[in-house]
Protein backbone atom coordinates (compact mmCIF):
# COMPACT_ATOMS: atom_id res chain seq x y z
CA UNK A 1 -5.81 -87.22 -12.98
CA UNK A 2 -7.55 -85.63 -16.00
CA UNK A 3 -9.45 -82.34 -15.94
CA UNK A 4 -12.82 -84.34 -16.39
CA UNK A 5 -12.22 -86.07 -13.44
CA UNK A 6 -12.04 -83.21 -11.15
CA UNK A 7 -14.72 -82.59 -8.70
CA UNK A 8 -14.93 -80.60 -5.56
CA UNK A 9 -14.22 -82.29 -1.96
CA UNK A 10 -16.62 -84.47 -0.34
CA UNK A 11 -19.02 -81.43 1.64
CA UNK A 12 -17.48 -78.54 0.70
CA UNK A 13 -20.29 -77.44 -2.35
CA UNK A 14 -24.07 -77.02 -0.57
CA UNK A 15 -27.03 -76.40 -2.56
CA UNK A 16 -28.54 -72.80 -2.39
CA UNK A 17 -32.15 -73.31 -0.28
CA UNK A 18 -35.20 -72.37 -2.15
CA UNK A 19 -37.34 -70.14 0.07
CA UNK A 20 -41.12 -70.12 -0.50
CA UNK A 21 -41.67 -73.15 -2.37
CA UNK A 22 -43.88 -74.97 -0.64
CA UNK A 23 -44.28 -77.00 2.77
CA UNK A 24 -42.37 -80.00 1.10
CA UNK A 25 -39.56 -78.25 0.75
CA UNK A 26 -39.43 -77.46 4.60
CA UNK A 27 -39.07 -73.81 3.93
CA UNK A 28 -42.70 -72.57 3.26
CA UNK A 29 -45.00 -71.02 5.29
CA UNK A 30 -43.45 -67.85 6.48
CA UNK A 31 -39.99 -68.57 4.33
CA UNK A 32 -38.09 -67.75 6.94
CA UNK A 33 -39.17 -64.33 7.89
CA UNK A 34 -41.12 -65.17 11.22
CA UNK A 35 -45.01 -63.78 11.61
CA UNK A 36 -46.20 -60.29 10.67
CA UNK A 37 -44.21 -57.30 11.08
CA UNK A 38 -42.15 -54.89 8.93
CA UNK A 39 -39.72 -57.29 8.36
CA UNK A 40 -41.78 -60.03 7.01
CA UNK A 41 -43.76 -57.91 4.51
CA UNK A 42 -42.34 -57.21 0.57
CA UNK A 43 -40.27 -54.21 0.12
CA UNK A 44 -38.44 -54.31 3.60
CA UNK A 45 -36.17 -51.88 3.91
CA UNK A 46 -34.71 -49.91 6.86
CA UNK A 47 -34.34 -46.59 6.32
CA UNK A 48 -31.21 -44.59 8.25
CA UNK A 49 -31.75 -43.28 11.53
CA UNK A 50 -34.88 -45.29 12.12
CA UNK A 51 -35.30 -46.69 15.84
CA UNK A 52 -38.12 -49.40 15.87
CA UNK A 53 -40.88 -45.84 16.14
CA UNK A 54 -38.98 -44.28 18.86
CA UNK A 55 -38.42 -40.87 17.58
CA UNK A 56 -35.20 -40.60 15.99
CA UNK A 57 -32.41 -38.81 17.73
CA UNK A 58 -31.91 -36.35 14.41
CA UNK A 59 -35.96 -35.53 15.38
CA UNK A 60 -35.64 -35.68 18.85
CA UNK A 61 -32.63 -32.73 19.16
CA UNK A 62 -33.43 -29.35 18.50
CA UNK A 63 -32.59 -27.13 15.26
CA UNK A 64 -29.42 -24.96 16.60
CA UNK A 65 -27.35 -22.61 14.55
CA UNK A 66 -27.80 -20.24 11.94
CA UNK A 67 -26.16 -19.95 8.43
CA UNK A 68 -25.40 -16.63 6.81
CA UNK A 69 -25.68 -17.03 3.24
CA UNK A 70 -23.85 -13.67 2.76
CA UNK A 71 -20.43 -14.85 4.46
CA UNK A 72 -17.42 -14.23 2.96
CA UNK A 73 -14.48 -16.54 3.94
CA UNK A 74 -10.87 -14.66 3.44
CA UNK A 75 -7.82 -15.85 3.20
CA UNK A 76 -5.49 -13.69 5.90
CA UNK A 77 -2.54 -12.63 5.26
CA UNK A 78 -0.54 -10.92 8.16
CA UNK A 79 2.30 -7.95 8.11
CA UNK A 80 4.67 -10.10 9.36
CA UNK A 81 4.23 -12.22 5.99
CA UNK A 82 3.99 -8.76 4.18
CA UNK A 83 7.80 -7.41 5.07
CA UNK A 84 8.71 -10.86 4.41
CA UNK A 85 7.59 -10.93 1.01
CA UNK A 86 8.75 -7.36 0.06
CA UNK A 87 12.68 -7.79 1.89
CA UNK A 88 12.31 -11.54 -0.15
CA UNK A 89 11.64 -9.56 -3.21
CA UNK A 90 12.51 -6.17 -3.23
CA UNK A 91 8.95 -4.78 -3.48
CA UNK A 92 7.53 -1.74 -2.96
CA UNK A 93 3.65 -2.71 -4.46
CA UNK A 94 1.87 -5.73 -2.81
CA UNK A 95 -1.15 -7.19 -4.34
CA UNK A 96 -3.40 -10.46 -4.82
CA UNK A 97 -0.90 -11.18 -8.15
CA UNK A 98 2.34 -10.80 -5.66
CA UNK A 99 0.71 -12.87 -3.21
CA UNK A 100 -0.18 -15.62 -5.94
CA UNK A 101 3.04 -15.80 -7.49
CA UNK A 102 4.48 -16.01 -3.89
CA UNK A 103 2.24 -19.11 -3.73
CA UNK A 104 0.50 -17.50 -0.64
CA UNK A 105 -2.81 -17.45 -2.43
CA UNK A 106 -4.71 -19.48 -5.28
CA UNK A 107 -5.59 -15.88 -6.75
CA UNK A 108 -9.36 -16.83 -7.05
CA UNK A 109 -9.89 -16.20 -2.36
CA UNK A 110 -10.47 -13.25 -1.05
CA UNK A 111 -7.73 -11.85 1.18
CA UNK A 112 -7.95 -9.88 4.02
CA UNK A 113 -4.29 -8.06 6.05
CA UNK A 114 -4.21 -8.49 9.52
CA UNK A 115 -2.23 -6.37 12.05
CA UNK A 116 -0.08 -9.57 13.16
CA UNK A 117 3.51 -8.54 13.14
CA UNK A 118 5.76 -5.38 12.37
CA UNK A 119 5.78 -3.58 9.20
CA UNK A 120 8.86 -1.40 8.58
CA UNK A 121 9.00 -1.17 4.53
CA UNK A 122 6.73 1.37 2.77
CA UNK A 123 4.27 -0.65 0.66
CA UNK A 124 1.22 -0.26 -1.17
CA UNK A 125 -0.77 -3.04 -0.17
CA UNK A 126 -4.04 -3.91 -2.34
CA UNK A 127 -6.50 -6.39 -0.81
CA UNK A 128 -10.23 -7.46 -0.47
CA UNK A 129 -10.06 -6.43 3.65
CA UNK A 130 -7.83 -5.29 6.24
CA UNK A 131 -8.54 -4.92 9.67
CA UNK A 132 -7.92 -1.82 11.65
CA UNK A 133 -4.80 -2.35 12.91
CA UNK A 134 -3.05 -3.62 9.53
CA UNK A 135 -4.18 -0.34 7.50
CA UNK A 136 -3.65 2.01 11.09
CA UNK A 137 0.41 0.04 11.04
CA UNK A 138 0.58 0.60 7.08
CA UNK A 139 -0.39 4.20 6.90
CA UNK A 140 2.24 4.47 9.94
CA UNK A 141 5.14 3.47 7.91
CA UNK A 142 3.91 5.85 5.21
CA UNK A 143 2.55 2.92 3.16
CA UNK A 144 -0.60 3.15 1.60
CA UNK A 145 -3.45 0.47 1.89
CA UNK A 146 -6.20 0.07 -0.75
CA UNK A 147 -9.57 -2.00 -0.70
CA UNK A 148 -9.96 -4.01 -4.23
């Protein structure tokens, strides 16, 4: 056996058929695509969601919600992770720096306190928000909480 001998098994190659090439060829006419319709015509193409000219579902359902564009996500952080921190490191000043390098926060998202929890260190806590019970249970301790 030499490599200019080899060719492929008996039937396993076919030729490609040539589409639109005249009725000797067997595959004129229409070429394949059937009579009229979208799908015979040039430049076929389905687009998403399309249902044949029912109306599409995305059409057919209502508009529902409403998007504030003046939302501001935080990133909450409650007491109980607050006396944590300070017992961990012996602080007395929290802020969004502590919290970073506690690897709490990216430094870049706003954080807001949240009452979860018991606070019984004196801190002063800096942050972008805290709710009503966080700065009621800071103040309480004698802490002091203050809005960046």
């Amino acid at each position: 056996m030499k490599l200019n001998n080899l060719k492929p098994a008996a039937g396993s190659t076919h030729s490609r058929r040539r589409i639109g090439r005249g009725p000797g060829s067997g595959l004129g006419g229409t070429s394949t695509r059937g009579h009229k319709g979208a799908k015979a015509r040039s430049g076929y193409k389905r687009k998403i969601g399309f249902e044949g000219g029912q109306m599409p579902l995305q059409r057919r359902v209502p508009k529902a919600g409403f998007k504030n564009i003046n939302h501001k996500e935080y990133f909450a952080v409650n007491l109980s992770t607050l006396q944590a921190l300070a017992e961990a490191k012996n602080l007395t000043k929290i802020g969004i720096e502590e919290l970073k390098a506690a690897g709490l926060t990216n430094g870049k998202e706003l954080v807001k306190v949240l009452g979860n929890g018991e606070l019984k260190a004196k801190l002063e806590v800096e942050a972008n928000a805290f709710s009503k019970t966080a700065e009621e249970a800071i103040k309480a301790v004698g802490g002091n909480a203050t809005i960046i």
